[in-house]
N, C-alpha and C. Protein backbone atom coordinates (compact mmCIF):
# COMPACT_ATOMS: atom_id res chain seq x y z
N UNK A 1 -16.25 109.58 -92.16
CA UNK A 1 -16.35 108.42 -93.03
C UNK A 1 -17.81 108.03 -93.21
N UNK A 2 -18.17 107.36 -94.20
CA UNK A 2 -19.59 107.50 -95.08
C UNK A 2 -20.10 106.02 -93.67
N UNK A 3 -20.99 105.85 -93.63
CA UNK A 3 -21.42 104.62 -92.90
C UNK A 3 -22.74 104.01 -92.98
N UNK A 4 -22.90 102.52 -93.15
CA UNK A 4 -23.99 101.85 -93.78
C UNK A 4 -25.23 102.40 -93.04
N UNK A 5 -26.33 102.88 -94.04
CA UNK A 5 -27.76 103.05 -93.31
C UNK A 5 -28.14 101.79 -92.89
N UNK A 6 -29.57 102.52 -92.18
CA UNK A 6 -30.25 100.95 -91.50
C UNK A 6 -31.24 100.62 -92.39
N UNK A 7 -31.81 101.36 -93.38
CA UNK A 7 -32.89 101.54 -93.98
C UNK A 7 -32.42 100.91 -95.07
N UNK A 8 -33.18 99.70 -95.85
CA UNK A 8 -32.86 99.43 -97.29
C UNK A 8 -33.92 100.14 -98.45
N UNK A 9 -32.85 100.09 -99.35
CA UNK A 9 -33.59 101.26 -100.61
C UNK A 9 -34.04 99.44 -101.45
N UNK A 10 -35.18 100.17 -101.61
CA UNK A 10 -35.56 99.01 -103.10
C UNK A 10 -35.46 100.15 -103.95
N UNK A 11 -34.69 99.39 -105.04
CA UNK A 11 -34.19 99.85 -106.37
C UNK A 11 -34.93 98.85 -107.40
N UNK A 12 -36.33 99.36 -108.17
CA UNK A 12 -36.61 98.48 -109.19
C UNK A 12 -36.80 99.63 -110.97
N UNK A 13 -36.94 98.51 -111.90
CA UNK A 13 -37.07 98.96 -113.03
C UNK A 13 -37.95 100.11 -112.94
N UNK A 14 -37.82 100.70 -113.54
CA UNK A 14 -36.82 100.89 -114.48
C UNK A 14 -35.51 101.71 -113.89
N UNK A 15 -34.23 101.69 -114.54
CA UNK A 15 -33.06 102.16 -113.16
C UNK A 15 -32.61 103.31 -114.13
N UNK A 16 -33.48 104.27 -113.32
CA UNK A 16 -33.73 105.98 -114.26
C UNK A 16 -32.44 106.00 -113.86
N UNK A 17 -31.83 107.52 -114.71
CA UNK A 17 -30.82 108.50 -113.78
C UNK A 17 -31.06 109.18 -112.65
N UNK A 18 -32.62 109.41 -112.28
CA UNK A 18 -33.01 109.86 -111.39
C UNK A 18 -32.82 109.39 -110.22
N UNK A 19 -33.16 107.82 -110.29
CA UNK A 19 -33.26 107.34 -108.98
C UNK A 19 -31.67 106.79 -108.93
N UNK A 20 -30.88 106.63 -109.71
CA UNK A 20 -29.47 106.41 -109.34
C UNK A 20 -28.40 107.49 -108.30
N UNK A 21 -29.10 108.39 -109.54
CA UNK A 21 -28.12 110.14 -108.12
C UNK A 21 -28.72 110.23 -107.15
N UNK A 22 -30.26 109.76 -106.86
CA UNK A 22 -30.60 109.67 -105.88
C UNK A 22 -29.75 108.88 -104.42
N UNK A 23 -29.32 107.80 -105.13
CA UNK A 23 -28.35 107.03 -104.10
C UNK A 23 -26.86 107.59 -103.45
N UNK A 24 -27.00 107.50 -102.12
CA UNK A 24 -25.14 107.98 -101.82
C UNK A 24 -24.49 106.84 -101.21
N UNK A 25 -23.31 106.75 -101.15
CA UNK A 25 -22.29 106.04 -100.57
C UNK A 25 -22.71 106.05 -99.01
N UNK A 26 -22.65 104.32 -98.85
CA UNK A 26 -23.33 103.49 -97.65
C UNK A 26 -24.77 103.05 -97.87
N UNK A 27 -25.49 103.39 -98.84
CA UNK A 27 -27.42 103.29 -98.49
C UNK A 27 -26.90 101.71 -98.78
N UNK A 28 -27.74 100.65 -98.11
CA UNK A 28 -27.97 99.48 -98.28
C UNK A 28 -28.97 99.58 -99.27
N UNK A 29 -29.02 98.22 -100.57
CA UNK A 29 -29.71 98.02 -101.47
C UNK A 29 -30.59 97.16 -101.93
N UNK A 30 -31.72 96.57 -102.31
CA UNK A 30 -32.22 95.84 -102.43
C UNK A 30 -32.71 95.93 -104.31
N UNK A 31 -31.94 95.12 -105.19
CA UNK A 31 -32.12 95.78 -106.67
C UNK A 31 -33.57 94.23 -106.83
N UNK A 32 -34.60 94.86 -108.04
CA UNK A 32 -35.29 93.91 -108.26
C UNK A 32 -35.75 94.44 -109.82
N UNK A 33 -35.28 93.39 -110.20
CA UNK A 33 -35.49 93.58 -111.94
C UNK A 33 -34.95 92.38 -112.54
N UNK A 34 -33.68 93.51 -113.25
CA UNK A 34 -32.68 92.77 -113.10
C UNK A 34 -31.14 92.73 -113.51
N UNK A 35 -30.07 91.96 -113.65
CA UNK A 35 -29.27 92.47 -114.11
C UNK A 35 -28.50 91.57 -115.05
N UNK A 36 -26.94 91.73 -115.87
CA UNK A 36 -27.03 91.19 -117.11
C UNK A 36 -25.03 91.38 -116.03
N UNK A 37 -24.29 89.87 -116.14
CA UNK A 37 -23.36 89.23 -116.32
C UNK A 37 -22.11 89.86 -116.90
N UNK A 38 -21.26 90.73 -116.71
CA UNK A 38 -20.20 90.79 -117.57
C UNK A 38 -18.86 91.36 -116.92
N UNK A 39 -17.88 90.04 -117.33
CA UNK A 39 -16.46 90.02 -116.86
C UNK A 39 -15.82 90.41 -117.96
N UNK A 40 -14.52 89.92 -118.05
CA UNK A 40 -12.73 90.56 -118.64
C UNK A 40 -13.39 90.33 -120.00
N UNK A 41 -14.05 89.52 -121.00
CA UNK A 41 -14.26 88.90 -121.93
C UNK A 41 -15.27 90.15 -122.79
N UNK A 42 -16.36 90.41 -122.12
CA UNK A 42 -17.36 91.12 -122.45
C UNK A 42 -16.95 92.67 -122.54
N UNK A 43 -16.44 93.38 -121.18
CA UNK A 43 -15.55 94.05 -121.21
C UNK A 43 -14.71 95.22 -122.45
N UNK A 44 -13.66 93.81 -122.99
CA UNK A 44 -12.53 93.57 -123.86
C UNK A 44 -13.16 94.11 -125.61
N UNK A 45 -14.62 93.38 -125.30
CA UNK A 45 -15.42 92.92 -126.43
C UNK A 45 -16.16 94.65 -126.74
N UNK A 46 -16.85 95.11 -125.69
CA UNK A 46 -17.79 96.75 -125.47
C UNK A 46 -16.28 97.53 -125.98
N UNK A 47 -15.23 97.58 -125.92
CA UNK A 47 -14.39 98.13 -126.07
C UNK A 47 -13.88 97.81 -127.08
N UNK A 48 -13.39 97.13 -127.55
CA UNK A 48 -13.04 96.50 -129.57
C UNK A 48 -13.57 96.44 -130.31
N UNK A 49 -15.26 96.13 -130.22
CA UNK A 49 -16.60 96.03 -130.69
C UNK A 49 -15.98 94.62 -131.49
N UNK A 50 -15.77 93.68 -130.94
CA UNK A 50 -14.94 92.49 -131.15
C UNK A 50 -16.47 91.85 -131.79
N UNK A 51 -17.58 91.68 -130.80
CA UNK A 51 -18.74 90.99 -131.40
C UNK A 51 -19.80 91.92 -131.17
N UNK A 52 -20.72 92.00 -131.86
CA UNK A 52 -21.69 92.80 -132.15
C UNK A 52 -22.77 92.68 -130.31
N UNK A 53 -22.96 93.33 -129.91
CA UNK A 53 -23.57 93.27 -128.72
C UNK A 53 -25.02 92.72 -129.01
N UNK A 54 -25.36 91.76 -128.29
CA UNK A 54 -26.54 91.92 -127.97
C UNK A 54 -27.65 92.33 -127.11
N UNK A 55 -26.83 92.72 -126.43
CA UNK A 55 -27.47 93.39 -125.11
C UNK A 55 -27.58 95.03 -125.51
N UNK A 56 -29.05 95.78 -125.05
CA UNK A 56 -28.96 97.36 -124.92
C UNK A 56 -28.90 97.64 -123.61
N UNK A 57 -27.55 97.81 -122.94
CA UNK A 57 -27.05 98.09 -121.55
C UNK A 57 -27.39 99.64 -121.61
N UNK A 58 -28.06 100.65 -122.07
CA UNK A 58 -28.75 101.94 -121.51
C UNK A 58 -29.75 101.30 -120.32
N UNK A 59 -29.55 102.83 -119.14
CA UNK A 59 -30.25 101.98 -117.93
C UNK A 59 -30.13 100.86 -117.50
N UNK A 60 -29.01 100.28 -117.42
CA UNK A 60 -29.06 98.67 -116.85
C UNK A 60 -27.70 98.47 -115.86
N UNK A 61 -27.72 97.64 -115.19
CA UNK A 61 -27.08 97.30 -114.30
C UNK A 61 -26.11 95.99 -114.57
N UNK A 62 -24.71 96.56 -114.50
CA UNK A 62 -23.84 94.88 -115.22
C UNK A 62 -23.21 94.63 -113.74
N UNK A 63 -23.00 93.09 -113.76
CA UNK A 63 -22.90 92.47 -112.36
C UNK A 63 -21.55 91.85 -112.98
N UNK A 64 -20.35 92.19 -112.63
CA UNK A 64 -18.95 91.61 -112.38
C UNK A 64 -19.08 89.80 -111.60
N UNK A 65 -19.14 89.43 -112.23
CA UNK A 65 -19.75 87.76 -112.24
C UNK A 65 -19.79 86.80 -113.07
N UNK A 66 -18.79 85.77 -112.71
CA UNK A 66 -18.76 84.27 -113.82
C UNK A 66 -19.98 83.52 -112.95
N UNK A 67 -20.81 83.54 -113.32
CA UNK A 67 -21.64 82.42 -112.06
C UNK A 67 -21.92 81.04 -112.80
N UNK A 68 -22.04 79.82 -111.63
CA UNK A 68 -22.02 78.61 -111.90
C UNK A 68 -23.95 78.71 -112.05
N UNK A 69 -23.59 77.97 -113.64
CA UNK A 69 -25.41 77.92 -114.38
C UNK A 69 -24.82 76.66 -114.84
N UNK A 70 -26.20 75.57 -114.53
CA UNK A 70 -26.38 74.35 -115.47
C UNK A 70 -27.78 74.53 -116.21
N UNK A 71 -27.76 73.08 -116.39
CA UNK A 71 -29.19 72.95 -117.19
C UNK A 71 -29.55 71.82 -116.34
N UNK A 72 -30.80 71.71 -115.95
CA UNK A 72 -31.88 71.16 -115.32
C UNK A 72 -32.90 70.92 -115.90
N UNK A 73 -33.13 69.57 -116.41
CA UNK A 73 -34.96 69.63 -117.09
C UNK A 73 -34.96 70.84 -118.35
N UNK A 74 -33.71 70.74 -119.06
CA UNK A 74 -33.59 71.62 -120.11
C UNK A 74 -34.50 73.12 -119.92
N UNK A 75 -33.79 73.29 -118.30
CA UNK A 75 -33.69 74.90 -117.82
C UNK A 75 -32.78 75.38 -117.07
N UNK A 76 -31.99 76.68 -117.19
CA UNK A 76 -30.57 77.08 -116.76
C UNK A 76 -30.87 77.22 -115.14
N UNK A 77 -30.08 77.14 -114.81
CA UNK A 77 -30.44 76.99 -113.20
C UNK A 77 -29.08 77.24 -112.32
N UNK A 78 -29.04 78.65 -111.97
CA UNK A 78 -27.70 78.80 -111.00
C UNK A 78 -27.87 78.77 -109.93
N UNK A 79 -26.01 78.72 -109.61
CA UNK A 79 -25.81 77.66 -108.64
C UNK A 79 -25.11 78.44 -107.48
N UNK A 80 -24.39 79.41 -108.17
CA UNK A 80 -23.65 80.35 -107.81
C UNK A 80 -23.38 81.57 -108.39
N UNK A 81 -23.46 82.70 -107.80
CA UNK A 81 -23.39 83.51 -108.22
C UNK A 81 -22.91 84.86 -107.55
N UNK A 82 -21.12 84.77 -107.06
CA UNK A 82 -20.40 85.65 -106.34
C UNK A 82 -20.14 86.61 -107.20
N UNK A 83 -19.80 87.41 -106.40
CA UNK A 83 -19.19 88.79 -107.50
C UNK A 83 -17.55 88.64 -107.37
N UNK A 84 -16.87 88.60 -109.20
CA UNK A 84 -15.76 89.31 -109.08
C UNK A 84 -15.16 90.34 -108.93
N UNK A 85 -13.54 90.31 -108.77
CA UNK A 85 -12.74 91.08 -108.64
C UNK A 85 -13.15 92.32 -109.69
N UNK A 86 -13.80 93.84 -109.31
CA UNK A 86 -13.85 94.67 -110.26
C UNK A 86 -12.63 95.37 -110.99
N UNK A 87 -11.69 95.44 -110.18
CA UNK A 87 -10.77 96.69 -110.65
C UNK A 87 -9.35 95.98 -111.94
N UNK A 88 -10.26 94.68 -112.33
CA UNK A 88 -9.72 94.34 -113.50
C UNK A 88 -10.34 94.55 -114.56
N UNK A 89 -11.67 95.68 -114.11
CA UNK A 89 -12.26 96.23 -115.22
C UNK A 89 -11.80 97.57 -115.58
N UNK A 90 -11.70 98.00 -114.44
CA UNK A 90 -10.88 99.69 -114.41
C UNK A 90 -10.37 100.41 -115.66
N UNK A 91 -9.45 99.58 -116.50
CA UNK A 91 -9.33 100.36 -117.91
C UNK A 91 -10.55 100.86 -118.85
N UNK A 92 -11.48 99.78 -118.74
CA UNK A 92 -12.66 100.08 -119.82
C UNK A 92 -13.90 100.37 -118.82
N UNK A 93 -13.91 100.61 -117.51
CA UNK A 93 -15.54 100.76 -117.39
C UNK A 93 -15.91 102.26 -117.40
N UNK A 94 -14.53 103.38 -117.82
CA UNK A 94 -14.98 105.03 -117.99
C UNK A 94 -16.07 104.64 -119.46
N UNK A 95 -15.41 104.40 -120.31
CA UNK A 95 -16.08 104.00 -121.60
C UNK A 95 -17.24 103.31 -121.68
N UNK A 96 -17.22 101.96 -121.21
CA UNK A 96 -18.65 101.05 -120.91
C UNK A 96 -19.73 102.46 -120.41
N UNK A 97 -19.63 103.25 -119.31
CA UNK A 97 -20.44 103.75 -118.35
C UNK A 97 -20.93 104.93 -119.65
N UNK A 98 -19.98 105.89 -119.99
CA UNK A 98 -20.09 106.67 -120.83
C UNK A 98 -20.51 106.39 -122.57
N UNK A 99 -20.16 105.39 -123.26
CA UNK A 99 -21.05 105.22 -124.62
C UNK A 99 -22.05 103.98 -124.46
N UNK A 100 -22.48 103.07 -123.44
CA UNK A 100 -23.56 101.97 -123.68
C UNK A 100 -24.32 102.58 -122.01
N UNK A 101 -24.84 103.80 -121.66
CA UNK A 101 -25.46 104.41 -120.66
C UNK A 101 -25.76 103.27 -119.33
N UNK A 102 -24.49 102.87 -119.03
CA UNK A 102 -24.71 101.84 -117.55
C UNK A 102 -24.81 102.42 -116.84
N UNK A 103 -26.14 102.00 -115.71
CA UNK A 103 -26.62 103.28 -114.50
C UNK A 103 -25.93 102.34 -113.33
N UNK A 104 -25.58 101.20 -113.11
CA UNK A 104 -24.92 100.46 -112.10
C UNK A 104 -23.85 99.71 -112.03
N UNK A 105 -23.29 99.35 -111.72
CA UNK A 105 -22.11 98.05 -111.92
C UNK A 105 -22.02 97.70 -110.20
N UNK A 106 -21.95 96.19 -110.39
CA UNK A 106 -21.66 95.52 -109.11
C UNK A 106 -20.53 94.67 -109.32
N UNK A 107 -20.10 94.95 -107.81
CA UNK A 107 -18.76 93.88 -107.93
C UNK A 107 -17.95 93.90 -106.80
N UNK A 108 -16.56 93.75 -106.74
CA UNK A 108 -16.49 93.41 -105.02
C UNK A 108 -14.41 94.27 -105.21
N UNK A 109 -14.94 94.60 -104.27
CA UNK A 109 -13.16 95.42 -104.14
C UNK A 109 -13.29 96.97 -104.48
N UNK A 110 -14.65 97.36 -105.05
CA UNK A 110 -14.39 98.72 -105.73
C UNK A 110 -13.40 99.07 -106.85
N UNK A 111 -13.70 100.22 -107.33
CA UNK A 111 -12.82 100.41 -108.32
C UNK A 111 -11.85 101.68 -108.58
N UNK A 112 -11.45 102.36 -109.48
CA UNK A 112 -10.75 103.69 -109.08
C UNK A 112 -11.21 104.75 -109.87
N UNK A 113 -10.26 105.91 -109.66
CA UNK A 113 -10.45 107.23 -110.52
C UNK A 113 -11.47 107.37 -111.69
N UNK A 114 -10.72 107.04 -112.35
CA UNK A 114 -11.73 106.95 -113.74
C UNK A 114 -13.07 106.25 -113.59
N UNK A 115 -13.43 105.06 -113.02
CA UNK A 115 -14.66 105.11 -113.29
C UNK A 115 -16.00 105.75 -112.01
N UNK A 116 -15.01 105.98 -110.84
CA UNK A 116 -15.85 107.41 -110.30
C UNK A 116 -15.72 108.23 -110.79
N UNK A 117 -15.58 109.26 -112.04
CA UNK A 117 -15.29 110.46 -112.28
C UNK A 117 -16.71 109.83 -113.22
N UNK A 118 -16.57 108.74 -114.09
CA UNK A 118 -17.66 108.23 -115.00
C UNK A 118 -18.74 108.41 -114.07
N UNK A 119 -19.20 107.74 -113.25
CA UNK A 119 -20.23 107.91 -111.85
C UNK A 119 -21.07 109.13 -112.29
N UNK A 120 -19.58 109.82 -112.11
CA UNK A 120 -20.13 111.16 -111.60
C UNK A 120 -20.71 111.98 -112.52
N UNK A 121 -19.95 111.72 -113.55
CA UNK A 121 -20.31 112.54 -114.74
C UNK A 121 -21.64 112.01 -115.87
N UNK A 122 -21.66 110.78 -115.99
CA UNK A 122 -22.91 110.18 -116.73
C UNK A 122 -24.01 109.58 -115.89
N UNK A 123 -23.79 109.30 -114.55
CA UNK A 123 -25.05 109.15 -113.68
C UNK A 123 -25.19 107.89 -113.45
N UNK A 124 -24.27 107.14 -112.35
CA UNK A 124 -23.95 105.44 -112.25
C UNK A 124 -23.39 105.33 -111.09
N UNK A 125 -24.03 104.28 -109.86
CA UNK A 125 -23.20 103.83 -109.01
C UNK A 125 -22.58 102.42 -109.21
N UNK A 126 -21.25 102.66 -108.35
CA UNK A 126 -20.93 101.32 -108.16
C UNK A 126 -21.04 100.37 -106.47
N UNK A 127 -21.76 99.78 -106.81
CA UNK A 127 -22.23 98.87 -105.66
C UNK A 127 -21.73 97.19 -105.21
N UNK A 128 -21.41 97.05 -103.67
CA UNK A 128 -20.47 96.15 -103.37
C UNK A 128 -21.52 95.01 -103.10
N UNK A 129 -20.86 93.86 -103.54
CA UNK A 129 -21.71 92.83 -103.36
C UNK A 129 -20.68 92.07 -102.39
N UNK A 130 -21.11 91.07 -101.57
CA UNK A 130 -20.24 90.50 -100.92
C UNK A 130 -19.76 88.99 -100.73
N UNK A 131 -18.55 89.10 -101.35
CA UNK A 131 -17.72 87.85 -101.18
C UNK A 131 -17.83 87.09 -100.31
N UNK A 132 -17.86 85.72 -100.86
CA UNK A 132 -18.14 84.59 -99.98
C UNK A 132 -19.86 84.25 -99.90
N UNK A 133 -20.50 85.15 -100.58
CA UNK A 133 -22.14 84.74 -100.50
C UNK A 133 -22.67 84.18 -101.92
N UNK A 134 -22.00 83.68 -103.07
CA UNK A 134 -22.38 83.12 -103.60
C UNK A 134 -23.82 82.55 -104.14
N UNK A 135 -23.56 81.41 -103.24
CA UNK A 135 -25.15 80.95 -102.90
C UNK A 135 -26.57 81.83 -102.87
N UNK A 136 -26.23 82.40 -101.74
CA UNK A 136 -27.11 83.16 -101.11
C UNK A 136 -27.70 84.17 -102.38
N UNK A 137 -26.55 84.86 -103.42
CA UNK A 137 -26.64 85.79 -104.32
C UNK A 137 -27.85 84.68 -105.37
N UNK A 138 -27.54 83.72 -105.51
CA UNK A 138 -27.88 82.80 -106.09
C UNK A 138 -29.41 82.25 -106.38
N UNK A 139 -29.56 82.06 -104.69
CA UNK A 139 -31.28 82.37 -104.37
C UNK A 139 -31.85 83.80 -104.74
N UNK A 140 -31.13 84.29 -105.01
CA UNK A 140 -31.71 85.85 -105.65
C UNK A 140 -32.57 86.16 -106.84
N UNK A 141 -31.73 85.30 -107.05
CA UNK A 141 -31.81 85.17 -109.39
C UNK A 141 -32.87 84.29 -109.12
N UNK A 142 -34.12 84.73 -109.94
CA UNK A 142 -35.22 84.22 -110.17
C UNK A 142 -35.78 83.62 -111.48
N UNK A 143 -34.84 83.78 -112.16
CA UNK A 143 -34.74 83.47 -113.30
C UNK A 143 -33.96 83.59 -114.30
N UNK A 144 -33.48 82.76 -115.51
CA UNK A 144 -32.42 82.97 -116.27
C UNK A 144 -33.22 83.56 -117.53
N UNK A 145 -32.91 84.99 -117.99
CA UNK A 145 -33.76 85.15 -119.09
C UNK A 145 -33.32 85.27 -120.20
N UNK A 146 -31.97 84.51 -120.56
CA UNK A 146 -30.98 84.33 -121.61
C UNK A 146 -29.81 84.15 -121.50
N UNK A 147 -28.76 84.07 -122.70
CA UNK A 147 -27.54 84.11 -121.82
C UNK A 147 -26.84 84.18 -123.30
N UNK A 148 -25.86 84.80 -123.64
CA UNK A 148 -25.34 85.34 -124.70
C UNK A 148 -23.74 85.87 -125.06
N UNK A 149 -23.37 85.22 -126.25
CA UNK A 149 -21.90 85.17 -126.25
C UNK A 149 -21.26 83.46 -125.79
N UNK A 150 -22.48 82.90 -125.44
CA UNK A 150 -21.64 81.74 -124.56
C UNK A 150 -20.59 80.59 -125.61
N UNK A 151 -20.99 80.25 -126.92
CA UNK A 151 -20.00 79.93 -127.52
C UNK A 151 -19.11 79.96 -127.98
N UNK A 152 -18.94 81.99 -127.85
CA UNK A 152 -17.84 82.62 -128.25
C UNK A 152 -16.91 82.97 -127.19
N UNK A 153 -17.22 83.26 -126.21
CA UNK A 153 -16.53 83.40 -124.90
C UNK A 153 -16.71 82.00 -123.53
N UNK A 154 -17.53 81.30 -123.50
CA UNK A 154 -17.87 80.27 -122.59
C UNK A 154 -18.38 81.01 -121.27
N UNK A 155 -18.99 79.78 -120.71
CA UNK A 155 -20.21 80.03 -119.48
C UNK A 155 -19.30 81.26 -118.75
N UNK A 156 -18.47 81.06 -117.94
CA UNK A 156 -18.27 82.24 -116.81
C UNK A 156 -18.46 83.69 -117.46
N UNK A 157 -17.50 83.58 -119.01
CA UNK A 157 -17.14 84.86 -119.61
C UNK A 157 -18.60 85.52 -120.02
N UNK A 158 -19.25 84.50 -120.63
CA UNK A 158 -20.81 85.34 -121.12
C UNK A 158 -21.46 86.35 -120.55
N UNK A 159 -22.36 86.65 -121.41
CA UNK A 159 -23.68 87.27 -120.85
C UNK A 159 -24.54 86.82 -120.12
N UNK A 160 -24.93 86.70 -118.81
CA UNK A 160 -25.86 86.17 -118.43
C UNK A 160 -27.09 87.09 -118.17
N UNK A 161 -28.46 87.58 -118.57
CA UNK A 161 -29.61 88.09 -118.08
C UNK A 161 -30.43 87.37 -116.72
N UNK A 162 -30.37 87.69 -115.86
CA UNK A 162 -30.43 87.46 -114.59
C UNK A 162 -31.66 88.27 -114.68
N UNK A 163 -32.90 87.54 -113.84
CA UNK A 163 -33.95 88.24 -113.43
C UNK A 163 -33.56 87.98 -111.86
N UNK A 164 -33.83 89.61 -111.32
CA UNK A 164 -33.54 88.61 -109.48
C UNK A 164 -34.07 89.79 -108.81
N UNK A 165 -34.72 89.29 -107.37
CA UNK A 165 -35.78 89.87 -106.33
C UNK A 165 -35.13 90.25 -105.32
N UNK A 166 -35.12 91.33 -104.71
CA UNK A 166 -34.05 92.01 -103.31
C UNK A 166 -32.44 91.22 -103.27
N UNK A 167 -32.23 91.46 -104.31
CA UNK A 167 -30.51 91.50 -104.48
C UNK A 167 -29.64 92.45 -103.51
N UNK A 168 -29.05 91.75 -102.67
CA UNK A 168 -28.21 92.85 -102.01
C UNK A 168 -27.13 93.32 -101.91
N UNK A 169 -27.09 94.70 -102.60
CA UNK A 169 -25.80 95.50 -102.05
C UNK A 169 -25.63 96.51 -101.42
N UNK A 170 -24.45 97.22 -101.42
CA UNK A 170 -23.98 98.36 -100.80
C UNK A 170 -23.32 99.38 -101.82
N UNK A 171 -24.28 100.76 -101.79
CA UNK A 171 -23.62 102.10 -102.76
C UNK A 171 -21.79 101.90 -101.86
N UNK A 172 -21.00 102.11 -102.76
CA UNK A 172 -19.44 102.57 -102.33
C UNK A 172 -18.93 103.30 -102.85
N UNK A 173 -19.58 103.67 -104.21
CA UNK A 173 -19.13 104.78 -105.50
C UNK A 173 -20.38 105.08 -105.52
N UNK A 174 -20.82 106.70 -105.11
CA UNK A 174 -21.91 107.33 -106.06
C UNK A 174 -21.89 108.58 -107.25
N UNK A 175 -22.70 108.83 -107.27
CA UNK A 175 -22.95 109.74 -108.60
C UNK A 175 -22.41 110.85 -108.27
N UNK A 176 -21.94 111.80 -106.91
CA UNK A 176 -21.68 112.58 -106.71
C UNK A 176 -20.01 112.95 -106.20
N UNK A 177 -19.35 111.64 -106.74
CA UNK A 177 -17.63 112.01 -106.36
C UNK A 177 -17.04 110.87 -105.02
N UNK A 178 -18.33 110.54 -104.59
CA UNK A 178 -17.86 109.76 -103.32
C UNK A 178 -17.61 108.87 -103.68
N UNK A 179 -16.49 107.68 -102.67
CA UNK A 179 -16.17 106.37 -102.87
C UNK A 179 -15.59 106.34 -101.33
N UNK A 180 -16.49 105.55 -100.68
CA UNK A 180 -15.81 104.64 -99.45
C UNK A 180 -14.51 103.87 -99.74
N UNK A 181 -13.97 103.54 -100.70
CA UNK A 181 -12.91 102.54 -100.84
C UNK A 181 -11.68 103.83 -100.77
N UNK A 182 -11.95 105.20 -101.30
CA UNK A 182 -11.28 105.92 -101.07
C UNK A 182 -11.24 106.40 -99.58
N UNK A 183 -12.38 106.48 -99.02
CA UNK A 183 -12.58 107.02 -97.94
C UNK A 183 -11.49 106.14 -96.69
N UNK A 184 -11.59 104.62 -97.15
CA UNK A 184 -11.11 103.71 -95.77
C UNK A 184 -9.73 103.75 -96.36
N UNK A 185 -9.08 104.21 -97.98
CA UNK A 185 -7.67 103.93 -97.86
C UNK A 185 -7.35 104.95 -97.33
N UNK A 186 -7.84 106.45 -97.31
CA UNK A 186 -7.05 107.50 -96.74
C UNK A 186 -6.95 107.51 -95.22
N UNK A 187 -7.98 106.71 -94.29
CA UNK A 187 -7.96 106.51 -93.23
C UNK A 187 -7.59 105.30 -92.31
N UNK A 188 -6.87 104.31 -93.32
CA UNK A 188 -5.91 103.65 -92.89
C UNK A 188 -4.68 104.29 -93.17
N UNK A 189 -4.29 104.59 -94.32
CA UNK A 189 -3.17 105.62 -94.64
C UNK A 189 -2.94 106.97 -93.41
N UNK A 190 -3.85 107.39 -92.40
CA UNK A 190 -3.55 108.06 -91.53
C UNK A 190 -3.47 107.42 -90.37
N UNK A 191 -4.25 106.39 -89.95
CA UNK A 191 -3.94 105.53 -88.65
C UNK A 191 -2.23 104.82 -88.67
N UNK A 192 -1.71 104.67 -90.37
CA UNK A 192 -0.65 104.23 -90.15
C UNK A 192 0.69 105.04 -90.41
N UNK A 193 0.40 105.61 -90.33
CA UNK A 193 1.27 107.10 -90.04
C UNK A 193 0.99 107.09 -89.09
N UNK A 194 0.26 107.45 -87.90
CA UNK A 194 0.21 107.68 -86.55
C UNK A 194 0.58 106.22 -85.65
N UNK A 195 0.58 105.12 -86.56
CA UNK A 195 1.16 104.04 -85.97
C UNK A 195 2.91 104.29 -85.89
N UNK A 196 3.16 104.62 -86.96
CA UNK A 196 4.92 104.82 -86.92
C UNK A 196 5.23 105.88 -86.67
N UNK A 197 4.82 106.81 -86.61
CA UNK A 197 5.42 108.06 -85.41
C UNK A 197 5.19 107.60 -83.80
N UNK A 198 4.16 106.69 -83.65
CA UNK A 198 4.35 106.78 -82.24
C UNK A 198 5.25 105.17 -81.61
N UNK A 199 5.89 104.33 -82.82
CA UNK A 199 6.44 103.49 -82.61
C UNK A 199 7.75 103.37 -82.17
């Protein structure tokens, strides 16, 4: 089973294909650039071509995330910023990864088949951010450098452009076929088989 290094990778702009296959399942991460907001809404939208994109997601990193942004002194200012549930992206992120060239996606639960086979085949990890850190993700983001779609979809659903400094995650899907989320179901799937034969 794949297991977390001790060593963190800084991952900054530009986020080649190079330095993405470079990454395997477990390297701890530190991303600094930045990354751009998109849940079920945005998604729905890359896939219907419902609204004209404004974002050029080649080389870029989309973060599975409604995060809490106000305005402060008429400047956006988040508050929170956890990662969602990914594998309610699962239908559309073979497509997202493969026609708008996404080299990352973050988000929390992992995801399945299809978009590791995408990984693998167009050059993209997927990386775990961790639930319950919010905040912490929060102090990350160094800046709001737009935010887009928000009247058509509203704050959580939007685009958010996130500038942010040693963001941390964990590779779980890399470019080369691997996925820890596969790795720990087949090896609970055998501890529990050996639980009920010996029960």
């Amino acid at each position: 089973m794949a297991v977390l290094k001790t060593m963190t990778i800084k991952l900054t702009l530009p986020f080649t294909e190079d330095k993405i296959r470079a990454l395997k399942v477990g390297d701890m991460v530190e991303i600094t650039g930045k990354v751009f907001t998109a849940r079920d809404a945005v998604h729905q939208c890359l896939h219907s071509g419902k609204y004209p994109m404004p974002v050029d997601w080649h080389d870029q990193i989309i973060y599975h995330c409604g995060p809490v942004v106000i305005k402060e002194k008429g400047k956006w200012v988040v508050k929170a910023a956890g990662p969602t549930t990914s594998v309610r992206e699962e239908p559309y992120e073979y497509d997202v990864i493969k026609n708008f060239g996404v080299r990352g996606v973050i988000g929390k639960g992992g995801m399945g088949a299809r978009t590791l086979a995408a990984c693998k085949e167009f050059g993209c990890v997927y990386m775990h951010a961790i639930g319950g850190a919010a905040q912490i993700y929060a102090e990350k983001i160094t800046n709001v450098n737009g935010v887009y779609l928000y009247d058509e979809v509203g704050a959580p659903e939007a685009i958010w452009d996130f500038e942010v400094k040693d963001f941390p995650v964990v590779v779980t899907m890399d470019s080369h076929g691997n996925s820890l989320h596969d790795e720990v179901l087949k090896s609970s799937t055998e501890r529990l088989k050996q639980f009920l034969i010996s029960a």
